[in-house]
Protein backbone atom coordinates (compact mmCIF):
# COMPACT_ATOMS: atom_id res chain seq x y z
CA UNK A 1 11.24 -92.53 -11.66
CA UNK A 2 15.61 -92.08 -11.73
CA UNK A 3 16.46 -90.03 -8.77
CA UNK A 4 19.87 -91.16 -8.51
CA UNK A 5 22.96 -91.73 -11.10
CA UNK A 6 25.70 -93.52 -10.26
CA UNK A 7 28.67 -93.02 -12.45
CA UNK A 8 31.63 -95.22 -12.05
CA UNK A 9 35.25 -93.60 -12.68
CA UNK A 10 36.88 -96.17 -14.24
CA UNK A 11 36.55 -99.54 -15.05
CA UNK A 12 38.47 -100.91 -11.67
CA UNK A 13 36.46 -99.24 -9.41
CA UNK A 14 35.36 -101.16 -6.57
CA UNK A 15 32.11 -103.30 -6.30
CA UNK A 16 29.93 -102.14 -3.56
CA UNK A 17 27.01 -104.55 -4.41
CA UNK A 18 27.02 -108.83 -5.01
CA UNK A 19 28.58 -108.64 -7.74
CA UNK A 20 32.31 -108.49 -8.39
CA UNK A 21 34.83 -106.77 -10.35
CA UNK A 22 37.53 -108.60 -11.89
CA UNK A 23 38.86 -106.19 -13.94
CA UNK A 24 42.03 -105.36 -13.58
CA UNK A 25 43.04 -103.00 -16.98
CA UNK A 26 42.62 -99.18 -15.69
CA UNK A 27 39.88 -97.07 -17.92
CA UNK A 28 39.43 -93.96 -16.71
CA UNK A 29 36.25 -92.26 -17.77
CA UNK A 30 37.64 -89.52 -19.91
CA UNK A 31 37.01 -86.02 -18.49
CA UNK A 32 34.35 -85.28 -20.89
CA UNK A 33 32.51 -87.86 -20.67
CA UNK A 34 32.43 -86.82 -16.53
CA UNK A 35 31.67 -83.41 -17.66
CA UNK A 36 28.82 -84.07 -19.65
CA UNK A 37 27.40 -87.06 -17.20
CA UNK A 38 27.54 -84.45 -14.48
CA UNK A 39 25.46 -81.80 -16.79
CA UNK A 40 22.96 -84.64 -17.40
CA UNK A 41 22.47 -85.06 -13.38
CA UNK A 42 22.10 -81.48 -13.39
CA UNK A 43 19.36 -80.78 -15.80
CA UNK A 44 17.78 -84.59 -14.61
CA UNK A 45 17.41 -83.26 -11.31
CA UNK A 46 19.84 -86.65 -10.12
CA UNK A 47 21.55 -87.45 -7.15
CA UNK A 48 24.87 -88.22 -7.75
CA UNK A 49 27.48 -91.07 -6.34
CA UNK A 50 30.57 -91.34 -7.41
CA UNK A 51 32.45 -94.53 -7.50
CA UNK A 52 35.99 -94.85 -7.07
CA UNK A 53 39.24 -96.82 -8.14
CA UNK A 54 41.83 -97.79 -6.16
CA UNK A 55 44.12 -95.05 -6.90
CA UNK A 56 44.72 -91.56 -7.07
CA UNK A 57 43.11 -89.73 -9.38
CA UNK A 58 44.05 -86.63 -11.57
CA UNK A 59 44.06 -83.18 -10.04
CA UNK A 60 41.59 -81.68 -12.85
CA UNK A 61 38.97 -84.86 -11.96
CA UNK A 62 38.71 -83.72 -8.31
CA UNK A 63 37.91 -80.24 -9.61
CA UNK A 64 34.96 -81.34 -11.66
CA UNK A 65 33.67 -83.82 -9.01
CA UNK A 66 33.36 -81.26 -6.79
CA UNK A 67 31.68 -78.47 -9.16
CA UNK A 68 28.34 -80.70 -8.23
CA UNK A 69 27.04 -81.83 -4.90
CA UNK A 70 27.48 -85.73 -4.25
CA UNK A 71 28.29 -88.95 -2.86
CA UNK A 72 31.50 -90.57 -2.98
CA UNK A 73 31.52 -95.00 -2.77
CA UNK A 74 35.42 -95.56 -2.03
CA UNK A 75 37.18 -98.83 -1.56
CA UNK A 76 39.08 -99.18 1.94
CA UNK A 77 42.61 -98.76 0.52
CA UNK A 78 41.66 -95.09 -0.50
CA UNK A 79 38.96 -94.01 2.24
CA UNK A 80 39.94 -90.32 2.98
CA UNK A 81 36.93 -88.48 1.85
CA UNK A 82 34.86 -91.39 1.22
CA UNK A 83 30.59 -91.01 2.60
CA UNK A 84 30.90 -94.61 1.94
CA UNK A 85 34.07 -96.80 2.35
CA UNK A 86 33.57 -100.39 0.99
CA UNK A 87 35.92 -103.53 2.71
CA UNK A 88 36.51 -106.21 0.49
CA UNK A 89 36.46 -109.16 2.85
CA UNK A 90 37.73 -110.21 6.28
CA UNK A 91 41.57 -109.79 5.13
CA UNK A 92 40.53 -106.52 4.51
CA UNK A 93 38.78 -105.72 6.61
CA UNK A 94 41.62 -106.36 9.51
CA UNK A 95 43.69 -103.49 7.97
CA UNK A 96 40.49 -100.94 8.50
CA UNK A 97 40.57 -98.57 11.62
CA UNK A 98 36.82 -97.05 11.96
CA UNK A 99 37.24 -94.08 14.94
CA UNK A 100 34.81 -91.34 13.80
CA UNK A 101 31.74 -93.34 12.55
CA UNK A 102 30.94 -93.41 8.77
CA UNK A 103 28.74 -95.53 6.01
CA UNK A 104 31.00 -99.09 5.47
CA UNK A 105 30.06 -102.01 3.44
CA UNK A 106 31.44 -105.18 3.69
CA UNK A 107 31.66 -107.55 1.24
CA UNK A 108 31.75 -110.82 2.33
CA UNK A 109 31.55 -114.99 1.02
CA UNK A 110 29.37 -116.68 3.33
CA UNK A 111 32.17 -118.68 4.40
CA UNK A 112 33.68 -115.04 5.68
CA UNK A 113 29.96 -114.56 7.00
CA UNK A 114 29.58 -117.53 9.28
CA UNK A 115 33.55 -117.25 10.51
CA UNK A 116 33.18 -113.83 10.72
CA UNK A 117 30.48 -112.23 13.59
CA UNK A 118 33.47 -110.31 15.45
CA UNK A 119 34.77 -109.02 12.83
CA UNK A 120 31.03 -107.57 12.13
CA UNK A 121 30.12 -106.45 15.68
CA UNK A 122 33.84 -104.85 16.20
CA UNK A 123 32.73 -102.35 12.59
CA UNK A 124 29.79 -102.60 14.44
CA UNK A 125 30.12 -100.72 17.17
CA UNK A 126 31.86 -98.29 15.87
CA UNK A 127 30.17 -97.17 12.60
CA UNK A 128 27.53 -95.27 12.00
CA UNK A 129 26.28 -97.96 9.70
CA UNK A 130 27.20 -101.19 8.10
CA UNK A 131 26.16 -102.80 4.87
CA UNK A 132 26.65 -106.61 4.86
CA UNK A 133 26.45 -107.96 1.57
CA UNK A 134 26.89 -111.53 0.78
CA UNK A 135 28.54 -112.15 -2.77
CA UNK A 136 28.07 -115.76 -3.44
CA UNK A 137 24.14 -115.65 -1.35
CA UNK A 138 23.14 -117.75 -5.03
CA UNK A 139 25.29 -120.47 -3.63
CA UNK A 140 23.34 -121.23 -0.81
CA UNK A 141 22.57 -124.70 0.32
CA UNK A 142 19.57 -126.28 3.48
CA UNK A 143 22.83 -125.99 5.67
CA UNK A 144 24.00 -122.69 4.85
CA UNK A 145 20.72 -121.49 5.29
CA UNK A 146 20.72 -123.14 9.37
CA UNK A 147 24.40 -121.17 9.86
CA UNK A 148 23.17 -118.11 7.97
CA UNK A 149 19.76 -118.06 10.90
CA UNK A 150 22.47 -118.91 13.85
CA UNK A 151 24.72 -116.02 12.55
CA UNK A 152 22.31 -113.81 12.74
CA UNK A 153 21.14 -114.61 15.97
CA UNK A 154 24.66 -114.22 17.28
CA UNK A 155 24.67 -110.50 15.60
CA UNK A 156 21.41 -109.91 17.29
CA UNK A 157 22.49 -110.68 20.46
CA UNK A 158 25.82 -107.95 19.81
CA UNK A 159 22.78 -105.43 18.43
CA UNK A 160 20.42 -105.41 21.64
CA UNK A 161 23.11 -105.03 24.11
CA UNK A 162 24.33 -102.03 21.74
CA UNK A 163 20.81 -100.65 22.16
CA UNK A 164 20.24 -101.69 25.40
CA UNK A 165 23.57 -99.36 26.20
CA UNK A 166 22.40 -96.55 24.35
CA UNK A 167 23.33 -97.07 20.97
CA UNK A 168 21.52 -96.83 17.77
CA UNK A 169 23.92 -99.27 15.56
CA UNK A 170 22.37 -99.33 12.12
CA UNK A 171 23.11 -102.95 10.71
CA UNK A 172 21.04 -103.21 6.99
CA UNK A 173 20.80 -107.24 7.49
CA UNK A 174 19.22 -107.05 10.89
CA UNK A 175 17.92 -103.31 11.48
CA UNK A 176 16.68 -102.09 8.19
CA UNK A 177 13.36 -104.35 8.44
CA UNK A 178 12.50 -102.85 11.61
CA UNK A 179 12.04 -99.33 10.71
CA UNK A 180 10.63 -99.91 7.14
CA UNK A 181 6.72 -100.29 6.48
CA UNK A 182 7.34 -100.80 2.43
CA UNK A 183 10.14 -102.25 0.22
CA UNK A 184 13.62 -100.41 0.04
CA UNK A 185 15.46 -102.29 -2.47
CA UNK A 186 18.13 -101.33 -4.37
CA UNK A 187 16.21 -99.55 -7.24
CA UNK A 188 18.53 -100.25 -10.20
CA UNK A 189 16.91 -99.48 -13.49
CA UNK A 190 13.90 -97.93 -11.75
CA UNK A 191 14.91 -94.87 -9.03
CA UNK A 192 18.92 -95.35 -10.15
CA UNK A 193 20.98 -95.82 -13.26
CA UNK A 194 24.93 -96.20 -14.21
CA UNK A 195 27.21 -94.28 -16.54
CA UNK A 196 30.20 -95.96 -17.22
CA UNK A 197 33.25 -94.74 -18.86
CA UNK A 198 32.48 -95.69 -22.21
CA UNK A 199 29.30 -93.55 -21.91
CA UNK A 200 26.76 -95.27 -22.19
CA UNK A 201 23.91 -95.97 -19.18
CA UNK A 202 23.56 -99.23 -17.45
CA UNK A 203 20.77 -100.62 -15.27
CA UNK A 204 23.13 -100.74 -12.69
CA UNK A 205 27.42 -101.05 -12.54
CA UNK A 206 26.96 -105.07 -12.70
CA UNK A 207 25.32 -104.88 -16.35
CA UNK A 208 28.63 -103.24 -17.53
CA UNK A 209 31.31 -105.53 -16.28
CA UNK A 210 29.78 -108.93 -16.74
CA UNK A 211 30.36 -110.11 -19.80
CA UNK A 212 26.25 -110.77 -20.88
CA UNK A 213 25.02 -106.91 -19.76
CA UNK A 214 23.97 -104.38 -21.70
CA UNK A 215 23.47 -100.79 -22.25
CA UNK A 216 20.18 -99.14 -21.55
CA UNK A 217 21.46 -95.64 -23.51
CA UNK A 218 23.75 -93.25 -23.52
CA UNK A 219 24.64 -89.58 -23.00
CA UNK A 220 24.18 -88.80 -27.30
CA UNK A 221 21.23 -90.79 -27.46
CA UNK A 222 19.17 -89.89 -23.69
CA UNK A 223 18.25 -92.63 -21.34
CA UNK A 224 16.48 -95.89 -23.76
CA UNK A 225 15.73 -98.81 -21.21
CA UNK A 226 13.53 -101.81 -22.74
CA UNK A 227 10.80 -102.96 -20.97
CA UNK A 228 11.78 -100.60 -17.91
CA UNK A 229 8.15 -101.48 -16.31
CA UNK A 230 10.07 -104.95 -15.37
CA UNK A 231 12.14 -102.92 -13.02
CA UNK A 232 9.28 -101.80 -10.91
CA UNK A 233 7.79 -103.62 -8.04
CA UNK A 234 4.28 -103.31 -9.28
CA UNK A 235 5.34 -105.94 -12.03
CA UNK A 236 7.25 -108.41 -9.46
CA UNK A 237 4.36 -110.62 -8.63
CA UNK A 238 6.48 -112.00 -5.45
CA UNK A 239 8.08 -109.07 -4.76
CA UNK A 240 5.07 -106.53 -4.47
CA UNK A 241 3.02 -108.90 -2.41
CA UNK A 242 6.19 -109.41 0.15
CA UNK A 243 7.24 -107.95 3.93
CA UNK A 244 10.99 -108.49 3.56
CA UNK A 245 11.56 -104.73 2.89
CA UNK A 246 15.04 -104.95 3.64
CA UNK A 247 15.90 -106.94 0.63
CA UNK A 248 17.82 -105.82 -2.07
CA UNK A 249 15.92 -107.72 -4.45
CA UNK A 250 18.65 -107.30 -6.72
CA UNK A 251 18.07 -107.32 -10.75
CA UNK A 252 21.29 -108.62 -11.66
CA UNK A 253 20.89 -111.58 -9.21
CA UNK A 254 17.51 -112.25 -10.47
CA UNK A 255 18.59 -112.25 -13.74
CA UNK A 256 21.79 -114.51 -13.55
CA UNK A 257 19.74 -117.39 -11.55
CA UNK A 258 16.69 -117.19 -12.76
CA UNK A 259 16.67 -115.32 -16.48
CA UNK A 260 14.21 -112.86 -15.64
CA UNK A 261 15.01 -109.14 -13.75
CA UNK A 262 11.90 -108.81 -11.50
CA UNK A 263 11.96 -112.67 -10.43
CA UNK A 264 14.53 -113.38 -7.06
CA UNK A 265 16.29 -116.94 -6.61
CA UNK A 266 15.42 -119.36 -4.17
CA UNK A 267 18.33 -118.47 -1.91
CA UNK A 268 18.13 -114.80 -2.39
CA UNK A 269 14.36 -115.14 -1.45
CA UNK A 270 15.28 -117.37 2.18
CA UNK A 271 18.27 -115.17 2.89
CA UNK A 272 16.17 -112.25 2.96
CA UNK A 273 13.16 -114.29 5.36
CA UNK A 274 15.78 -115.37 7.66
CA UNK A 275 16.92 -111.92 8.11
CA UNK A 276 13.34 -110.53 8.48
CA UNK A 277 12.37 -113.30 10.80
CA UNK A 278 15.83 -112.11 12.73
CA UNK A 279 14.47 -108.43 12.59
CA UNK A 280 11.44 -109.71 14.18
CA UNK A 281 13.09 -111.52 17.18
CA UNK A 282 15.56 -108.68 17.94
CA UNK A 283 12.71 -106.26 17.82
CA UNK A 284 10.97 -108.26 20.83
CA UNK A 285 14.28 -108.30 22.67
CA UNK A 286 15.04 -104.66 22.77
CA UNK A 287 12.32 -104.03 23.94
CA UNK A 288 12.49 -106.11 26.87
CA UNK A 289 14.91 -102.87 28.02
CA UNK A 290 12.12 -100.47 27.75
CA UNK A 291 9.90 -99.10 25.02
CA UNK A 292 10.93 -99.17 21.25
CA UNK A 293 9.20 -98.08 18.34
CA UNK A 294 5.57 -98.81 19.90
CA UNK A 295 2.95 -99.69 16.88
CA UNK A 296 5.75 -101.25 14.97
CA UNK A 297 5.03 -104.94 14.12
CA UNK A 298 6.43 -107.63 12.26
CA UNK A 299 4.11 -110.86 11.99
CA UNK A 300 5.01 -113.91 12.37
CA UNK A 301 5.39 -116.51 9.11
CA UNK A 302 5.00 -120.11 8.15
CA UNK A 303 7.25 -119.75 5.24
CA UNK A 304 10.49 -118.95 3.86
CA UNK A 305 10.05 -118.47 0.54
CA UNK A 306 7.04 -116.78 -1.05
CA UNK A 307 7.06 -118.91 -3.77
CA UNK A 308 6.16 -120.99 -1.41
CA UNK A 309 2.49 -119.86 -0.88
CA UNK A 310 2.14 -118.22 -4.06
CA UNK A 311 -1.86 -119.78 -4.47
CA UNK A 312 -2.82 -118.61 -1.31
CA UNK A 313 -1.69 -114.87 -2.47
């Protein structure tokens, strides 16, 4: 079931997710088109998010965005207002002052990733909460996958003596798994779809700017997506039977590596495990320091990638 529509303002505005955004050409969805995807929210009972370029937008656009309740997803260079400010990068990230908390992502390559833990822990510890998301994670090789595990036991380290100081630091890669007990992926063409500025819906922003996506409807002709049970979890036969609830199990990523939108990668798959396993170990450490969500367990594994044991299942 949608619950949430994301429409994206123009065509440069910035990638909060894996994939990326090349385009450079400003298309500003016309005000119409924002008037009417706003109306459709309304009567569709949606939550709405709001994606932003990196510039300035009309006066009469601000007017209409805020005729609706909503979520704005700003890049860094344009932040003032923003419920979630993305940083593109470590370069970027550099030029960001956090002082009064706030929703960040932060894009990195995993060559940013492994050369960049302060960089995390300093957004860290200041942020309400921080989104890592690795764009290249379908490049992954065996020895990426041994930095990626001693990253993350460097961040975990940063995490308990947060905690163990008083702090509730909410970190998606390392956190998330602790406090779930069923999937929270990213939904895209199940709980949320796209409207992009040439008005038509998209499973989510990635299926309109790379070059092989495609529309699933549009505001004349209603919501039309094929074969939208192959969104759900009920018809990912790794997914549904899996305990890495803090993956994204992202569509588009399934799609470009493997051809099929409820089937994850190899990489994507062990990324996700290594993070869990993570979860697993910090949750043990913190509460060395005193009691911490008693009842909550995370069992221990064999594997790495379900695919893996997908007989014994």
């Amino acid at each position: 079931m949608v619950q949430y529509l994301i429409i994206l303002l123009d065509d440069t505005a910035v990638s909060f997710c894996h994939y990326g955004n090349n385009r450079k050409e400003r298309r500003l969805m016309p005000l119409e088109t924002l008037k009417a995807g706003i109306l459709y929210g309304m009567k569709e009972n949606l939550n709405i998010q709001f994606v932003y370029p990196d510039y300035d937008l009309p006066e009469e656009y601000a007017a209409v965005i805020e005729s609706i309740d909503h979520s704005k997803i700003k890049p860094a260079s344009k932040a003032d207002g923003a419920d979630v400010t993305v940083i593109d990068g470590i370069v970027e990230e550099k030029g960001v002052t956090i002082s009064n908390g706030g929703t960040y992502v932060l894009r990195l390559t995993k060559q940013e990733m492994f050369a960049g833990h302060d960089a995390i822990v300093n957004l860290l510890e200041n942020a309400t909460r921080l989104n890592v998301v690795l764009t290249d994670v379908e490049t992954f090789t065996d020895d990426d996958f041994a930095k990626y595990k001693d990253v993350l036991a460097c961040l975990a380290k940063d995490v308990e003596r947060m905690y163990a100081g008083g702090k509730s630091p909410q970190l998606n890669i390392l956190t998330d798994r602790m406090m779930l007990d069923k999937m929270n992926n990213c939904g895209a063409g199940e709980t949320n779809i796209t409207l992009a500025p040439d008005s038509k819906f998209y499973v989510c922003p990635a299926f309109y700017l790379c070059d092989d996506g495609y529309a699933v409807g549009s505001l004349d002709g209603g919501l039309d997506i094929k074969n939208a049970q192959l969104y759900r979890l009920d018809h990912a036969p790794l997914c549904r039977k899996c305990d890495a609830y803090q993956c994204r199990r992202c569509v588009w990523l399934n799609r470009k590596t493997t051809l099929e939108v409820n089937t994850p990668s190899h990489e994507q798959c062990v990324v996700a495990h290594l993070e869990r396993n993570a979860s697993r170990s910090l949750l043990a450490a913190i509460r060395q320091h005193g009691t911490f969500m008693p009842g909550t367990e995370i069992r221990k594994i064999e594997y790495l990638d379900p695919f893996e044991v997908r007989k014994e299942w």
